[in-house]
C-alpha atoms as a PDB file:
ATOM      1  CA  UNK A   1     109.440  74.139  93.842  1.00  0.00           C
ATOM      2  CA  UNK A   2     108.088  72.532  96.868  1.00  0.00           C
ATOM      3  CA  UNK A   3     105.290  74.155  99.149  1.00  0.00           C
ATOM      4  CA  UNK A   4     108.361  74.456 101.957  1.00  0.00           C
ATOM      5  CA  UNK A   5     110.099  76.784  99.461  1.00  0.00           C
ATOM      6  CA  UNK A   6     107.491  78.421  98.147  1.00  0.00           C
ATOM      7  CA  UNK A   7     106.494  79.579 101.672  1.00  0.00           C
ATOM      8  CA  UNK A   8     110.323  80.538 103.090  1.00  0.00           C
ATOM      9  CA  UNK A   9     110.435  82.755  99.208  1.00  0.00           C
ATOM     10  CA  UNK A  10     106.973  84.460 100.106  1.00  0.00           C
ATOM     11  CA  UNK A  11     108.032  85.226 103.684  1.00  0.00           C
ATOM     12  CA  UNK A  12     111.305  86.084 102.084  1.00  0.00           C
ATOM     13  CA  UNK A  13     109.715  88.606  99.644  1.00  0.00           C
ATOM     14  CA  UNK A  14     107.235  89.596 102.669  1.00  0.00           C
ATOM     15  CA  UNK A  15     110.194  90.884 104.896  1.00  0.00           C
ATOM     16  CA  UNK A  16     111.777  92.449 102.446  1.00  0.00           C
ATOM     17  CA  UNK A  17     108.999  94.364 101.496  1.00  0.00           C
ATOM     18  CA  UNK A  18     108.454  95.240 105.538  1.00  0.00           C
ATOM     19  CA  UNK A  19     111.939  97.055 105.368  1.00  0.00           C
ATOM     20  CA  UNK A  20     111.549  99.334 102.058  1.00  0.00           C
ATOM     21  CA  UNK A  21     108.196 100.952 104.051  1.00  0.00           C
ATOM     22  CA  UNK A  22     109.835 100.569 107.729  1.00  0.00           C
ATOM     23  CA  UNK A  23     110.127 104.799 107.679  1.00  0.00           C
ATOM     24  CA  UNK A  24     106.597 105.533 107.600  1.00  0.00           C
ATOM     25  CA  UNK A  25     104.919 106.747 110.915  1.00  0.00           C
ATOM     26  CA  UNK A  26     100.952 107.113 111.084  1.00  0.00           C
ATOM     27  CA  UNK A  27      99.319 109.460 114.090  1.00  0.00           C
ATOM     28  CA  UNK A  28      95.453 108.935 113.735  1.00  0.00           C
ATOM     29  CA  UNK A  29      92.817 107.792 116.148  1.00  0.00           C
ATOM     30  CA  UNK A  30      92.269 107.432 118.571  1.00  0.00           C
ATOM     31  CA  UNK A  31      95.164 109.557 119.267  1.00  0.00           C
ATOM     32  CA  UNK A  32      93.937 113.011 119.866  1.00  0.00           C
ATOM     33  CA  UNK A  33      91.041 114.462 117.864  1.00  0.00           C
ATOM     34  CA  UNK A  34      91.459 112.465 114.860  1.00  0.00           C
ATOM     35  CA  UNK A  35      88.710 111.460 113.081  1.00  0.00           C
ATOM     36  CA  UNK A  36      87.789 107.299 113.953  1.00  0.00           C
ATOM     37  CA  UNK A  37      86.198 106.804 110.754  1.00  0.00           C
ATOM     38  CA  UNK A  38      84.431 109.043 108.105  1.00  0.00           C
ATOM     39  CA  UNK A  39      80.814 108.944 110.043  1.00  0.00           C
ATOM     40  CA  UNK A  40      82.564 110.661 113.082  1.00  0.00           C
ATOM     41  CA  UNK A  41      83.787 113.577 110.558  1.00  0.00           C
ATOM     42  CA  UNK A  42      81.161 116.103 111.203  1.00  0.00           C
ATOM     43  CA  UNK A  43      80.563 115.698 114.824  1.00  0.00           C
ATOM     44  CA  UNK A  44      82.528 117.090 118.288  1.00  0.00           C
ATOM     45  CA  UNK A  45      84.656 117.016 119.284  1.00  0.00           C
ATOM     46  CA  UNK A  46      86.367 115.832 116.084  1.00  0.00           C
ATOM     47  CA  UNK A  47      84.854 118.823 113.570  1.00  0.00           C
ATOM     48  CA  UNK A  48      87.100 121.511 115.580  1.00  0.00           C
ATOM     49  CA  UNK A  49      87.341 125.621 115.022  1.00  0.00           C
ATOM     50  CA  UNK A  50      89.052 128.489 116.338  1.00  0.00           C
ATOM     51  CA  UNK A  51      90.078 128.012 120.421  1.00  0.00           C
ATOM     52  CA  UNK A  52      90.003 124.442 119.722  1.00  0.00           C
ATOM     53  CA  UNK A  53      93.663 124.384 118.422  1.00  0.00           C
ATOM     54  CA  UNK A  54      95.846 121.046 119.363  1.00  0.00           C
ATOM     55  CA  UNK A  55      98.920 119.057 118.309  1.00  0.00           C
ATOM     56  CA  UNK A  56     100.547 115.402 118.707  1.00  0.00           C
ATOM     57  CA  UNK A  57     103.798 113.892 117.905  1.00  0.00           C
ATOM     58  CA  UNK A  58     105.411 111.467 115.759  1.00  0.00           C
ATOM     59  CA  UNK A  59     107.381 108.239 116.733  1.00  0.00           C
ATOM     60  CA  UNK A  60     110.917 107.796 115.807  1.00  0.00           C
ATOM     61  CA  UNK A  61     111.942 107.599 112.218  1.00  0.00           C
ATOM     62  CA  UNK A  62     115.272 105.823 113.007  1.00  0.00           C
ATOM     63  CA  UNK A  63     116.131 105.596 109.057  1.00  0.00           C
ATOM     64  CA  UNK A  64     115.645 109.552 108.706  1.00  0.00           C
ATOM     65  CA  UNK A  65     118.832 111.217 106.901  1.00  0.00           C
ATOM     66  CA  UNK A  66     119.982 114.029 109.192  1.00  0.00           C
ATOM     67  CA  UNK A  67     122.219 115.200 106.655  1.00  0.00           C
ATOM     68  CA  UNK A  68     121.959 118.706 104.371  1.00  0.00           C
ATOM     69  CA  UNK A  69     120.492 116.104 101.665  1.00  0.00           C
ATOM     70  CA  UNK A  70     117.999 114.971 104.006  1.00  0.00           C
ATOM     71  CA  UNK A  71     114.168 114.799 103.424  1.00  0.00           C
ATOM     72  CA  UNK A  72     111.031 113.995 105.234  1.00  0.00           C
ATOM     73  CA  UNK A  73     107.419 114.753 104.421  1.00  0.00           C
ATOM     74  CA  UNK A  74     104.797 115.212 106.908  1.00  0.00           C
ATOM     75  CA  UNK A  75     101.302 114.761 105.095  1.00  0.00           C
ATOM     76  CA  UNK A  76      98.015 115.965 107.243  1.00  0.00           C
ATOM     77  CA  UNK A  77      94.764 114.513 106.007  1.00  0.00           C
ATOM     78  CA  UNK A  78      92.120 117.538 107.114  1.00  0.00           C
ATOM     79  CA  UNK A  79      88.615 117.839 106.201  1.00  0.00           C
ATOM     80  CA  UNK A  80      86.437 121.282 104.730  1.00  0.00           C
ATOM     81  CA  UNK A  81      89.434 123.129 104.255  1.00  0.00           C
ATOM     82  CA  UNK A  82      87.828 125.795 102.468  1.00  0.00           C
ATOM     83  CA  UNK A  83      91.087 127.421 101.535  1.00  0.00           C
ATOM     84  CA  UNK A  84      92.239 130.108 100.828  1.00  0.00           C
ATOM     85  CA  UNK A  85      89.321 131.462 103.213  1.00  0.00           C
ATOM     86  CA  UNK A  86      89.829 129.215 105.951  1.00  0.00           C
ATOM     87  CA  UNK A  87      93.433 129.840 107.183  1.00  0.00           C
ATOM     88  CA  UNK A  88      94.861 126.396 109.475  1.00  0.00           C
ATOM     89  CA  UNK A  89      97.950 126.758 110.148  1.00  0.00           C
ATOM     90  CA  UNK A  90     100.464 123.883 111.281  1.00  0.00           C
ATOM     91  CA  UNK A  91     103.460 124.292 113.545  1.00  0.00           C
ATOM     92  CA  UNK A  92     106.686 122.058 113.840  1.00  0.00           C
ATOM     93  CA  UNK A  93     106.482 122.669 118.213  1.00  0.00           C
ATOM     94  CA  UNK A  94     103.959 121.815 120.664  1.00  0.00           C
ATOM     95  CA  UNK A  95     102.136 125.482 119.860  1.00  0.00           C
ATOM     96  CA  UNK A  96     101.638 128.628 117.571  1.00  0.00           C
ATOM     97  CA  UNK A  97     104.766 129.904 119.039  1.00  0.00           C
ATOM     98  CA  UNK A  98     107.394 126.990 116.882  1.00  0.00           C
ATOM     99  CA  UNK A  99     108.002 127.087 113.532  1.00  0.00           C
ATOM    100  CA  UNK A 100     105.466 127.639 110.789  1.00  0.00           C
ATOM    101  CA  UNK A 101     105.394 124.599 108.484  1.00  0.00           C
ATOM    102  CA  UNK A 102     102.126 126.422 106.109  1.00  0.00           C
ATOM    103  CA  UNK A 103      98.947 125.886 106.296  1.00  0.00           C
ATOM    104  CA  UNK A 104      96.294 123.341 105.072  1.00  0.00           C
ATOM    105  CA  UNK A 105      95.343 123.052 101.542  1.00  0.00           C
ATOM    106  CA  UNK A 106      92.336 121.014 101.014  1.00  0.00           C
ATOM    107  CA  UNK A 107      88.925 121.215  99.725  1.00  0.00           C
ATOM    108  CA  UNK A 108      85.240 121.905 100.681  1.00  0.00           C
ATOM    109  CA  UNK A 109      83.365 118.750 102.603  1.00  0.00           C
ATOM    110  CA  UNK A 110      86.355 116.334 101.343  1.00  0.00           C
ATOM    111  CA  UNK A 111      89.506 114.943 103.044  1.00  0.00           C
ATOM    112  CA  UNK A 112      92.788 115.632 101.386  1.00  0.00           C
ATOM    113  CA  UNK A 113      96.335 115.949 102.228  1.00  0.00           C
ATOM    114  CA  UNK A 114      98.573 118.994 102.880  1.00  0.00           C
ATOM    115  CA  UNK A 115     102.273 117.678 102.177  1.00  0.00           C
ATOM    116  CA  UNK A 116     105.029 119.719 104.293  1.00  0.00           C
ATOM    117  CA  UNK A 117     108.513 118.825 103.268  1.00  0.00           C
ATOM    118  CA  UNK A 118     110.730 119.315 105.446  1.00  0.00           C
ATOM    119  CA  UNK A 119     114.686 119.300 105.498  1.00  0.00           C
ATOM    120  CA  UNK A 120     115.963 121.547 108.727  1.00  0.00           C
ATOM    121  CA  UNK A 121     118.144 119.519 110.549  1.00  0.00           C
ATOM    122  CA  UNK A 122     116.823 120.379 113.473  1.00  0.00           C
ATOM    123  CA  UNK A 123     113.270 118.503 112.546  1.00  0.00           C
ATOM    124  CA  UNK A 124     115.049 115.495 110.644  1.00  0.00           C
ATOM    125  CA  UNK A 125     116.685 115.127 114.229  1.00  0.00           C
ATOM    126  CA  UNK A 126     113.800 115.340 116.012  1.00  0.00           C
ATOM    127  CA  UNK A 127     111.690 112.822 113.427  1.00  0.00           C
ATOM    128  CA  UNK A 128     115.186 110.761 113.816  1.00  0.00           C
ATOM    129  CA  UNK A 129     114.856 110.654 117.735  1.00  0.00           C
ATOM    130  CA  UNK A 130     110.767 109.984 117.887  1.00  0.00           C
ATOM    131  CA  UNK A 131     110.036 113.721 119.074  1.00  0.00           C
ATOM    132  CA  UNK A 132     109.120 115.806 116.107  1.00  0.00           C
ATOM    133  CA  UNK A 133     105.622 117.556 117.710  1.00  0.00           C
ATOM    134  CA  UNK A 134     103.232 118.856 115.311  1.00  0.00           C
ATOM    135  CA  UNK A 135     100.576 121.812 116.345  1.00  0.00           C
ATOM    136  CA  UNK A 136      97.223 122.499 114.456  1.00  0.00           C
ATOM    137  CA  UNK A 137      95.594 126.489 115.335  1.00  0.00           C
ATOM    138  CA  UNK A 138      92.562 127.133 113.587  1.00  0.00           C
ATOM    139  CA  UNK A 139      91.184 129.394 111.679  1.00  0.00           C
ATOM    140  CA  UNK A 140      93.407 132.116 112.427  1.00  0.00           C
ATOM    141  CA  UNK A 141      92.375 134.926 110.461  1.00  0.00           C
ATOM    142  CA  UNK A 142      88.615 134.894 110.940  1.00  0.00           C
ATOM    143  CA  UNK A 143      88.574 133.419 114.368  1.00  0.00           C
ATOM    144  CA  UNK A 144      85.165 131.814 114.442  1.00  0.00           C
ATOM    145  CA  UNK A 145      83.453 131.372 111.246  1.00  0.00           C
ATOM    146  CA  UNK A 146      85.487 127.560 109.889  1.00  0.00           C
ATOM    147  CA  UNK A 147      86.177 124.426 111.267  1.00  0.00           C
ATOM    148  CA  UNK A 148      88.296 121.377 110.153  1.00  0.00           C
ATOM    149  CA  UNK A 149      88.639 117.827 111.036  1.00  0.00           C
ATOM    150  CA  UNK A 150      91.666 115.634 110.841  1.00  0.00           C
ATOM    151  CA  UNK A 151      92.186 112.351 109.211  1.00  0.00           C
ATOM    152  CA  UNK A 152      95.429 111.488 109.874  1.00  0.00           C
ATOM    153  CA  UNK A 153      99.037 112.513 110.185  1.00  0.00           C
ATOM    154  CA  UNK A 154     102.041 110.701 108.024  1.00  0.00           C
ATOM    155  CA  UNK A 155     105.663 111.108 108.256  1.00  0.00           C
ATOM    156  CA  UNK A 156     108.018 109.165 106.177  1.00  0.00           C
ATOM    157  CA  UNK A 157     111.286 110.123 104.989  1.00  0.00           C
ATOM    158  CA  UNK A 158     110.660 110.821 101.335  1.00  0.00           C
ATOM    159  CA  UNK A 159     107.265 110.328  99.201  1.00  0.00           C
ATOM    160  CA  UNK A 160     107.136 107.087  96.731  1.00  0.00           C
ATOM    161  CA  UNK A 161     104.006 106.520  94.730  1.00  0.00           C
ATOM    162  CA  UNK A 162     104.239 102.542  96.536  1.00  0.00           C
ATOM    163  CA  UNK A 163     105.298 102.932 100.009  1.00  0.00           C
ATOM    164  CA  UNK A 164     102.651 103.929 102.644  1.00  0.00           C
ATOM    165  CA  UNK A 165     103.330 107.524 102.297  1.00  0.00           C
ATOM    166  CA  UNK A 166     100.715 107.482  99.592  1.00  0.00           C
ATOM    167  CA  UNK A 167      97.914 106.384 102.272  1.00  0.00           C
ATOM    168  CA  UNK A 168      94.131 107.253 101.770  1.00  0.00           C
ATOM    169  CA  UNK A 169      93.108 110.298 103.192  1.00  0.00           C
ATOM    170  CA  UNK A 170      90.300 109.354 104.784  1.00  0.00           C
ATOM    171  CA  UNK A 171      90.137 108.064 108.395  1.00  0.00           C
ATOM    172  CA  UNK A 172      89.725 104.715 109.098  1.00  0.00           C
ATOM    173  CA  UNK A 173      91.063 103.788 105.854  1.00  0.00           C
ATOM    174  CA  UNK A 174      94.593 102.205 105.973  1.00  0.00           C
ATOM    175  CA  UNK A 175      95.904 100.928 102.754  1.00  0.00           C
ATOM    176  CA  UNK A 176      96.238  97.058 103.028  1.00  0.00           C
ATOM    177  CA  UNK A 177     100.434  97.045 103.636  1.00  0.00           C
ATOM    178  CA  UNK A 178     102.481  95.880 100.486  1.00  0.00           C
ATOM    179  CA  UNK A 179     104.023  92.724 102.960  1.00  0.00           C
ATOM    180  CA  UNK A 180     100.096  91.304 103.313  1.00  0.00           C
ATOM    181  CA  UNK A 181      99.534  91.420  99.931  1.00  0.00           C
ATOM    182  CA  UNK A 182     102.836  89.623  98.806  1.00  0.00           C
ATOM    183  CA  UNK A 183     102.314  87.043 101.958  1.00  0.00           C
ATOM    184  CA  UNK A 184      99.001  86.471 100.283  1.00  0.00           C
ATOM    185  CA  UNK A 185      99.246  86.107  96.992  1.00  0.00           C
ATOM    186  CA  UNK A 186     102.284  83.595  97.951  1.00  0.00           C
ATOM    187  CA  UNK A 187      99.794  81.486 100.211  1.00  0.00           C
ATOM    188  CA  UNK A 188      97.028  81.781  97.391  1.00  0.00           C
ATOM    189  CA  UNK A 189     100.307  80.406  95.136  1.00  0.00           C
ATOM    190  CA  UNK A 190     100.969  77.805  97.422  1.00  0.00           C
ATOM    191  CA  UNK A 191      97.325  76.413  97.782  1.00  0.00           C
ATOM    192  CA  UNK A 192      96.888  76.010  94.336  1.00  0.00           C
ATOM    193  CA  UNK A 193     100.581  73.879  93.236  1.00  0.00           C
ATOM    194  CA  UNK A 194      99.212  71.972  96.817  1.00  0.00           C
ATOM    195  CA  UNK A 195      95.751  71.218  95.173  1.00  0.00           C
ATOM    196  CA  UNK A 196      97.881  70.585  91.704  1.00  0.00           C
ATOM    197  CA  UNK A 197      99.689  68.390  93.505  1.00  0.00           C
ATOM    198  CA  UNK A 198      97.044  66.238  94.816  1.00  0.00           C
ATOM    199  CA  UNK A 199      95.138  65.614  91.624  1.00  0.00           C
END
């Protein structure tokens, strides 16, 4: 195989890989008051409590299933959820007034997700048309005594162990995408038939 093809298969393996995680929308900073990066965790105005409730909204999922077998999942990466203590809950509208989704599961002084699926066809439309809005209140039953930070917010339109769905919790931590990997380990590929080549 010649380094010409061996580039045009990696790109071609690259792209394809692009498409099969294409659904997947990510809301953290600095949209909001998500968390920059794990040493921002604890401090204002990103460590948040009760009266310091606030949402955000997802871009368009334009490969979301709108159908009754539809399915997406919204996963929220929160911080000291001390559960089932510390009520936060999260709302498909732009306040407490939508639709309750739950409320945040989690553990103390760790991030972790909360996975909401949903399947009313009234949110897959929304996700499908780039305004599904998504509203945090905290601490609602003690009203003063917990706080929570946010990682990030993921919306894809079904969870698989490999797409990027499965992203760390913590902030400032994207996985490295499947396509770089492939693209890389194709160049690293390339390089070394090149340097076989040569010798």
């Amino acid at each position: 195989m010649s380094f010409k093809s061996l580039i045009l298969a990696t790109a071609f393996v690259a792209a394809s890989a692009v498409s099969a995680n294409a659904g997947t929308d990510f809301v953290q900073a600095p949209t909001g008051f998500f968390a920059p990066g794990q040493a921002a965790t604890t401090n204002p105005p990103y460590y948040r409590g009760f009266n310091e409730d606030w949402g955000w909204t997802h871009g368009a999922l334009a490969d979301q299933d709108t159908s009754a077998a539809g399915v997406a999942i919204l996963r929220i990466s929160a911080y000291d959820v001390d559960a089932p203590s510390e009520v936060d809950n999260i709302y498909f509208g732009t306040s407490n007034a939508g639709v309750l989704l739950g409320s945040l599961a989690g553990n103390n002084n760790i991030y972790a997700f909360t996975d909401f699926v949903i399947t009313d066809p009234t949110m897959l439309a929304a996700i499908q048309a780039g305004t599904f809005s998504v509203f945090m209140d905290i601490d609602v039953v003690t009203q003063g005594s917990w706080l929570v930070t946010l990682g990030r917010s993921v919306l894809c339109p079904a969870l698989h162990p490999d797409s990027d769905c499965a992203a760390n919790p913590n902030p400032g931590e994207v996985p490295e995408p499947i396509t770089l990997t492939l693209f890389g380990a194709g160049l690293a590929g390339a390089a070394a038939l090149r340097r076989r080549k040569k010798a």
